[in-house]
PDB file of N, CA and C in Angstrom:
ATOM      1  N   UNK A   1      49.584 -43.428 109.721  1.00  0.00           N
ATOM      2  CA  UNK A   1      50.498 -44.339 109.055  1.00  0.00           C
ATOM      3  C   UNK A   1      50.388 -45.692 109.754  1.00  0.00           C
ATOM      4  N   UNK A   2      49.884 -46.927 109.401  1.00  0.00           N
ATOM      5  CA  UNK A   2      49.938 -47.855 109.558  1.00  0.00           C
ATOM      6  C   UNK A   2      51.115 -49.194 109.403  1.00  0.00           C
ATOM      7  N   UNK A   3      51.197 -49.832 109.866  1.00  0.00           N
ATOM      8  CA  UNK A   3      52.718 -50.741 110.188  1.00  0.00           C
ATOM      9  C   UNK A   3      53.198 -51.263 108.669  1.00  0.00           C
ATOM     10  N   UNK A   4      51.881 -51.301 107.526  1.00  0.00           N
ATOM     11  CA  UNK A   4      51.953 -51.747 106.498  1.00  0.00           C
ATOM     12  C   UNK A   4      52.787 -50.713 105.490  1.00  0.00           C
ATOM     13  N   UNK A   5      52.702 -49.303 106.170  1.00  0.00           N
ATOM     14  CA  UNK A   5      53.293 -47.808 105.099  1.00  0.00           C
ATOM     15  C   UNK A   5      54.581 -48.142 105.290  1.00  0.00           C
ATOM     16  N   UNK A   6      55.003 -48.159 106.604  1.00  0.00           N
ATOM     17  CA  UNK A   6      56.943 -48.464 106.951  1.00  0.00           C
ATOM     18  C   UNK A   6      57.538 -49.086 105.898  1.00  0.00           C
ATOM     19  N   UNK A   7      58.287 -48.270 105.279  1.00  0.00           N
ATOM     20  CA  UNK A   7      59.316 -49.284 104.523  1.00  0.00           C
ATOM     21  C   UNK A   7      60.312 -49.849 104.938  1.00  0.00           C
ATOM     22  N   UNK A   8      60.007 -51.113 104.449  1.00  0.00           N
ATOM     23  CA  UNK A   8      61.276 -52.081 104.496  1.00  0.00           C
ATOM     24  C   UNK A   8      62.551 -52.191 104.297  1.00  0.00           C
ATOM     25  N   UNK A   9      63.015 -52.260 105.302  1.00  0.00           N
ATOM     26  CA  UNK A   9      64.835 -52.585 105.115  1.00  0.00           C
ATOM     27  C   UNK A   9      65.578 -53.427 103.787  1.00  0.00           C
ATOM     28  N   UNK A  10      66.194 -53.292 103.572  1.00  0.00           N
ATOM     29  CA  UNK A  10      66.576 -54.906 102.152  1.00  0.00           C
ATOM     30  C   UNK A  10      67.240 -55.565 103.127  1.00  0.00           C
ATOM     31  N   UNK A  11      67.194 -57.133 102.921  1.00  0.00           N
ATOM     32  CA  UNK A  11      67.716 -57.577 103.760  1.00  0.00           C
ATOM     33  C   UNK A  11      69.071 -58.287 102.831  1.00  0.00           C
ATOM     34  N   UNK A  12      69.914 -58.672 103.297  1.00  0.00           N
ATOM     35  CA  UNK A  12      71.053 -58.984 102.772  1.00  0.00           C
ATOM     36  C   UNK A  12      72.178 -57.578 102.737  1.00  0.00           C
ATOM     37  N   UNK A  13      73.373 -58.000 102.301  1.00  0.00           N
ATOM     38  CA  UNK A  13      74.557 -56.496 101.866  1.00  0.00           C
ATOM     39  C   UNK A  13      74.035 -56.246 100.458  1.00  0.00           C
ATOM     40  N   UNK A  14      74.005 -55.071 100.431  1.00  0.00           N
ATOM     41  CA  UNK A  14      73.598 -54.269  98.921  1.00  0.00           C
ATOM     42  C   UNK A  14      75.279 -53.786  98.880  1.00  0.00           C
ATOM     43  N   UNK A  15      76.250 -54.499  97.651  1.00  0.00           N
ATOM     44  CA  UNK A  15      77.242 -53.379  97.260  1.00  0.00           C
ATOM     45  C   UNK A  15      76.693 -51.956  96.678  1.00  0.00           C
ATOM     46  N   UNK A  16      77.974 -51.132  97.173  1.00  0.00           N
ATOM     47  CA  UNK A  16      78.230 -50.007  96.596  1.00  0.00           C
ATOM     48  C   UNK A  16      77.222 -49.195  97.973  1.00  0.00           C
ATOM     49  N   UNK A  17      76.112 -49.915  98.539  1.00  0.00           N
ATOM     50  CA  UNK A  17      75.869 -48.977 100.080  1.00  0.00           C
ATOM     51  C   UNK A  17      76.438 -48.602 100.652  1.00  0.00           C
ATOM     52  N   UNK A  18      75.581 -47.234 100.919  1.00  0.00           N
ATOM     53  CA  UNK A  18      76.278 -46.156 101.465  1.00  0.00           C
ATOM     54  C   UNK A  18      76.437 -46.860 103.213  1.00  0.00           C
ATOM     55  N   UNK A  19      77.294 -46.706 104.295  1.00  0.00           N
ATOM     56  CA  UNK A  19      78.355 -47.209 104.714  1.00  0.00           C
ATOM     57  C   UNK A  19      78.300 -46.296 105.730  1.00  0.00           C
ATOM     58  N   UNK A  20      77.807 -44.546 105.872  1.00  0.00           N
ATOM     59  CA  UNK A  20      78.303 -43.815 106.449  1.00  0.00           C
ATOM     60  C   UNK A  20      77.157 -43.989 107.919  1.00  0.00           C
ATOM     61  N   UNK A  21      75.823 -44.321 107.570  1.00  0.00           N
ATOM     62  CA  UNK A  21      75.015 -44.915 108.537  1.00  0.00           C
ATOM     63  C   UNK A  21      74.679 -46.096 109.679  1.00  0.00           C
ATOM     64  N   UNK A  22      76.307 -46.678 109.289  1.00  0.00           N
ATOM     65  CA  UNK A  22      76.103 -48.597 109.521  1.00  0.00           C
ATOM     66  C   UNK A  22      77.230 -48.085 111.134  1.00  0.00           C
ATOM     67  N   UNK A  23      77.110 -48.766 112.013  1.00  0.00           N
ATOM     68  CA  UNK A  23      77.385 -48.847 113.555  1.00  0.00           C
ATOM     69  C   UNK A  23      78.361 -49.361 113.099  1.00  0.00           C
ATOM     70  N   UNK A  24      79.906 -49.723 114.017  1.00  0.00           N
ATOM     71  CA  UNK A  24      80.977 -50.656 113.850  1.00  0.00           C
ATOM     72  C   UNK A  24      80.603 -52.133 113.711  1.00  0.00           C
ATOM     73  N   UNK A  25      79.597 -52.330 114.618  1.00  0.00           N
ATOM     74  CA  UNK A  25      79.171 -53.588 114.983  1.00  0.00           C
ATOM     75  C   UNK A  25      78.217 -53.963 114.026  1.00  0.00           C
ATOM     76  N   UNK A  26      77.870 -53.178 112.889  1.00  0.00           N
ATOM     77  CA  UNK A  26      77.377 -53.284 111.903  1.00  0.00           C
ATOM     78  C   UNK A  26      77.780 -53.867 110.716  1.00  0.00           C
ATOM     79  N   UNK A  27      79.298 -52.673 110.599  1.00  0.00           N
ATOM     80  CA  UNK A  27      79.952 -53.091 109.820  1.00  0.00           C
ATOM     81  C   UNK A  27      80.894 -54.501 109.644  1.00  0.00           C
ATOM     82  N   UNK A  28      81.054 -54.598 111.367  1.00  0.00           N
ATOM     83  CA  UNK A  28      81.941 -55.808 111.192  1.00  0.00           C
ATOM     84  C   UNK A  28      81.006 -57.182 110.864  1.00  0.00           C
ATOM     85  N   UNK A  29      79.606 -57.144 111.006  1.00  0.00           N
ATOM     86  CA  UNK A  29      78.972 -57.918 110.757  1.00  0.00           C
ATOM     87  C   UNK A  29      78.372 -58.000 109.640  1.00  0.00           C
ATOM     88  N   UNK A  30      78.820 -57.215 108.597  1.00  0.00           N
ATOM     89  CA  UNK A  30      78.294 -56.947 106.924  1.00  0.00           C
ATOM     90  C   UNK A  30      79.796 -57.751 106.106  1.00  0.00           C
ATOM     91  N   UNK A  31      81.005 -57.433 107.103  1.00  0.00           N
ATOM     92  CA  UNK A  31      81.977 -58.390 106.833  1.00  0.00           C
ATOM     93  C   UNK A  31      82.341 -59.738 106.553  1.00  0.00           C
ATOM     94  N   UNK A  32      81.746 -59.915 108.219  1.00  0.00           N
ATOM     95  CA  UNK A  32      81.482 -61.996 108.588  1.00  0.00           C
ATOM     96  C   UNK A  32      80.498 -62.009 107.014  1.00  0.00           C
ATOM     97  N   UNK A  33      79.594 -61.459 107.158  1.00  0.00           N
ATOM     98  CA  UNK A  33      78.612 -61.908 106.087  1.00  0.00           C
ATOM     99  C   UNK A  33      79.003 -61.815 104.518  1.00  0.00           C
ATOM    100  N   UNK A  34      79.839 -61.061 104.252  1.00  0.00           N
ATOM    101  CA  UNK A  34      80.490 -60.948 102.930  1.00  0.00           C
ATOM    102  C   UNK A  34      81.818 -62.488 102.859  1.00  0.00           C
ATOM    103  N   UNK A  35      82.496 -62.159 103.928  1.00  0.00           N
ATOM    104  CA  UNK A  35      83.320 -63.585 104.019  1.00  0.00           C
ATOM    105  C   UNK A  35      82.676 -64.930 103.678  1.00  0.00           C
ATOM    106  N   UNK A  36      81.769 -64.794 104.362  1.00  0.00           N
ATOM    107  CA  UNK A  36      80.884 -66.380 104.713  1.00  0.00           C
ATOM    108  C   UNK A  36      80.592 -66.492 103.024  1.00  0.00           C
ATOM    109  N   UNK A  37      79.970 -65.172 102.016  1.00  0.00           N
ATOM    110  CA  UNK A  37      79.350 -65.529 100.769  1.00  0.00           C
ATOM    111  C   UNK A  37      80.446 -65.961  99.997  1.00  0.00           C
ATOM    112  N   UNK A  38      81.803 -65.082 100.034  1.00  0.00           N
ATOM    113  CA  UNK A  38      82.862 -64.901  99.447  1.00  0.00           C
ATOM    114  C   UNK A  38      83.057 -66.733  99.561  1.00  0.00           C
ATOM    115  N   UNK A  39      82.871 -67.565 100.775  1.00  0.00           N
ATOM    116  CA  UNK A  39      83.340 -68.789 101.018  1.00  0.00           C
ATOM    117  C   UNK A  39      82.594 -69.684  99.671  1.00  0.00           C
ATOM    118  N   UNK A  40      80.847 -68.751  99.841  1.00  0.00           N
ATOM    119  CA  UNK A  40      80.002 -70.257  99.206  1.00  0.00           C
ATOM    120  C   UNK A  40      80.106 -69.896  97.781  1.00  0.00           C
ATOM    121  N   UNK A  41      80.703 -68.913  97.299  1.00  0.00           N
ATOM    122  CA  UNK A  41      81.150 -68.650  96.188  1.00  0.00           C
ATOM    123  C   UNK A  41      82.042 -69.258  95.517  1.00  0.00           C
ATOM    124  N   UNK A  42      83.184 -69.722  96.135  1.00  0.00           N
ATOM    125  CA  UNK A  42      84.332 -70.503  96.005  1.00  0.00           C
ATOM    126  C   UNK A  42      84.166 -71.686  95.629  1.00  0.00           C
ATOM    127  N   UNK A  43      83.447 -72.253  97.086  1.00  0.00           N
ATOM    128  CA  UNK A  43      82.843 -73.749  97.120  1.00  0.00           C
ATOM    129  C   UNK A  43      81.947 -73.753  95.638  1.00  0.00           C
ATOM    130  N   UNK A  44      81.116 -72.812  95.154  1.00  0.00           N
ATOM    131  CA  UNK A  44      80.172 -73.195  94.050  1.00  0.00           C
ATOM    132  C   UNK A  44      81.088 -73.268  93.079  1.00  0.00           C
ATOM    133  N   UNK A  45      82.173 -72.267  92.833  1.00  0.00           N
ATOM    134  CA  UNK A  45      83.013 -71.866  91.604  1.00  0.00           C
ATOM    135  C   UNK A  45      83.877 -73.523  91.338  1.00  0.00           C
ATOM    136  N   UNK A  46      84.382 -73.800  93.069  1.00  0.00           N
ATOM    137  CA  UNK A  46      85.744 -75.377  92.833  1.00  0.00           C
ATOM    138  C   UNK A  46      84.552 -76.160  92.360  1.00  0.00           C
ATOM    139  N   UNK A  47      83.095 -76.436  92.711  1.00  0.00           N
ATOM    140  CA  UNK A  47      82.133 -77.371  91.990  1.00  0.00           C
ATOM    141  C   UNK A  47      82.164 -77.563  90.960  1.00  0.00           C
ATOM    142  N   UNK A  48      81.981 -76.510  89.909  1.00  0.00           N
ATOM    143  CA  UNK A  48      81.613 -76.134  88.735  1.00  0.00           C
ATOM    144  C   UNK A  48      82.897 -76.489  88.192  1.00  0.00           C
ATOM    145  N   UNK A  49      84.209 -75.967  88.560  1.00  0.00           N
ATOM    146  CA  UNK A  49      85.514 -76.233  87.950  1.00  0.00           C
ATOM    147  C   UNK A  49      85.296 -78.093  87.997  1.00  0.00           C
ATOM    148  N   UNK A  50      84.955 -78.476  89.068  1.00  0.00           N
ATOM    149  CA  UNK A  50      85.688 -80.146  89.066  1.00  0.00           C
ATOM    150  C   UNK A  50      84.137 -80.833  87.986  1.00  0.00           C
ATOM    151  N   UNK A  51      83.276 -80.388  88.010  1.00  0.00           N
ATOM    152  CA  UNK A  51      82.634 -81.097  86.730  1.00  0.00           C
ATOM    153  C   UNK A  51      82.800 -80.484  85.663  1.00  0.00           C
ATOM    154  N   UNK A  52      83.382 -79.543  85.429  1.00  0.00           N
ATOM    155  CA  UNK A  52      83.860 -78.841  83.870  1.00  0.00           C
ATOM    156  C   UNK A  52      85.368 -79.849  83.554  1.00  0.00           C
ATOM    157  N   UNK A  53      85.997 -80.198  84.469  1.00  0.00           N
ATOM    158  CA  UNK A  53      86.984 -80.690  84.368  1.00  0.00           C
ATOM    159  C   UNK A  53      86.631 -82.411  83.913  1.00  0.00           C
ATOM    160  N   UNK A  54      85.807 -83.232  85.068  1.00  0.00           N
ATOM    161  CA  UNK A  54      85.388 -84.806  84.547  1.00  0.00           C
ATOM    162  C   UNK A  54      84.782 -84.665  83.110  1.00  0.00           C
ATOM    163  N   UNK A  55      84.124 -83.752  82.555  1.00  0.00           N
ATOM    164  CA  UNK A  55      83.244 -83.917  81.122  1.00  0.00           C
ATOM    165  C   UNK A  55      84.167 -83.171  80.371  1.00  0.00           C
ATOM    166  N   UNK A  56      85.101 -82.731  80.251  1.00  0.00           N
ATOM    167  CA  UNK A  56      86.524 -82.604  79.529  1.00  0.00           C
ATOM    168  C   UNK A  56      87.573 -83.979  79.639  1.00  0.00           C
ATOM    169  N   UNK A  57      87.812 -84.802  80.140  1.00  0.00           N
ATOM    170  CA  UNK A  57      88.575 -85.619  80.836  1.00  0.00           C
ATOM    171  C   UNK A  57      87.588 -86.630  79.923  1.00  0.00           C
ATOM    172  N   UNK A  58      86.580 -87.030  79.912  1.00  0.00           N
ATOM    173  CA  UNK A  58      85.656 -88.196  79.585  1.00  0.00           C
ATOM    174  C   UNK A  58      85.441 -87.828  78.120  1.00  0.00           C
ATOM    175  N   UNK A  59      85.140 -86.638  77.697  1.00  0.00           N
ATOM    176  CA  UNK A  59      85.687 -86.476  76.226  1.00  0.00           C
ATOM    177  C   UNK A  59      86.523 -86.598  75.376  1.00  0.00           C
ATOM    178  N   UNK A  60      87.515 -86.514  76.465  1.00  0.00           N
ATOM    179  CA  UNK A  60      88.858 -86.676  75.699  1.00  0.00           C
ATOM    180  C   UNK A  60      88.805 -88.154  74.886  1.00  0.00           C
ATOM    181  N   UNK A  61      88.909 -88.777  75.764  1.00  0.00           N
ATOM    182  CA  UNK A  61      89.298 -90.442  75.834  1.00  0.00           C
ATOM    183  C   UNK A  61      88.268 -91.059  74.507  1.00  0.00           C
TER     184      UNK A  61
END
């Protein structure tokens, strides 16, 4: 078996993974990392809201 057969990890959190294999220090760090997305999610979502909002606003008028 050569280094090329090893399969690869996925990198990123896969929801709905199974959970029962992951270290504490695993888990708490699948957390930070869900928080941090949960953040740039937000930030993309208030983006999208405040130019859905100026090209409603500029239509109006």
């Amino acid at each position: 078996m050569s280094f090329e057969d090893v399969p690869k990890m996925p990198t990123g959190v896969m929801l709905g993974e199974n959970l029962d294999l992951l270290s504490v220090s695993e888990l708490e760090q699948r957390v930070r990392d869900l928080e941090s997305e949960i953040q740039r999610v937000k930030a993309a979502i208030a983006s999208k809201q405040a130019s859905k909002n100026a090209a409603e606003a500029f239509f109006r008028t």
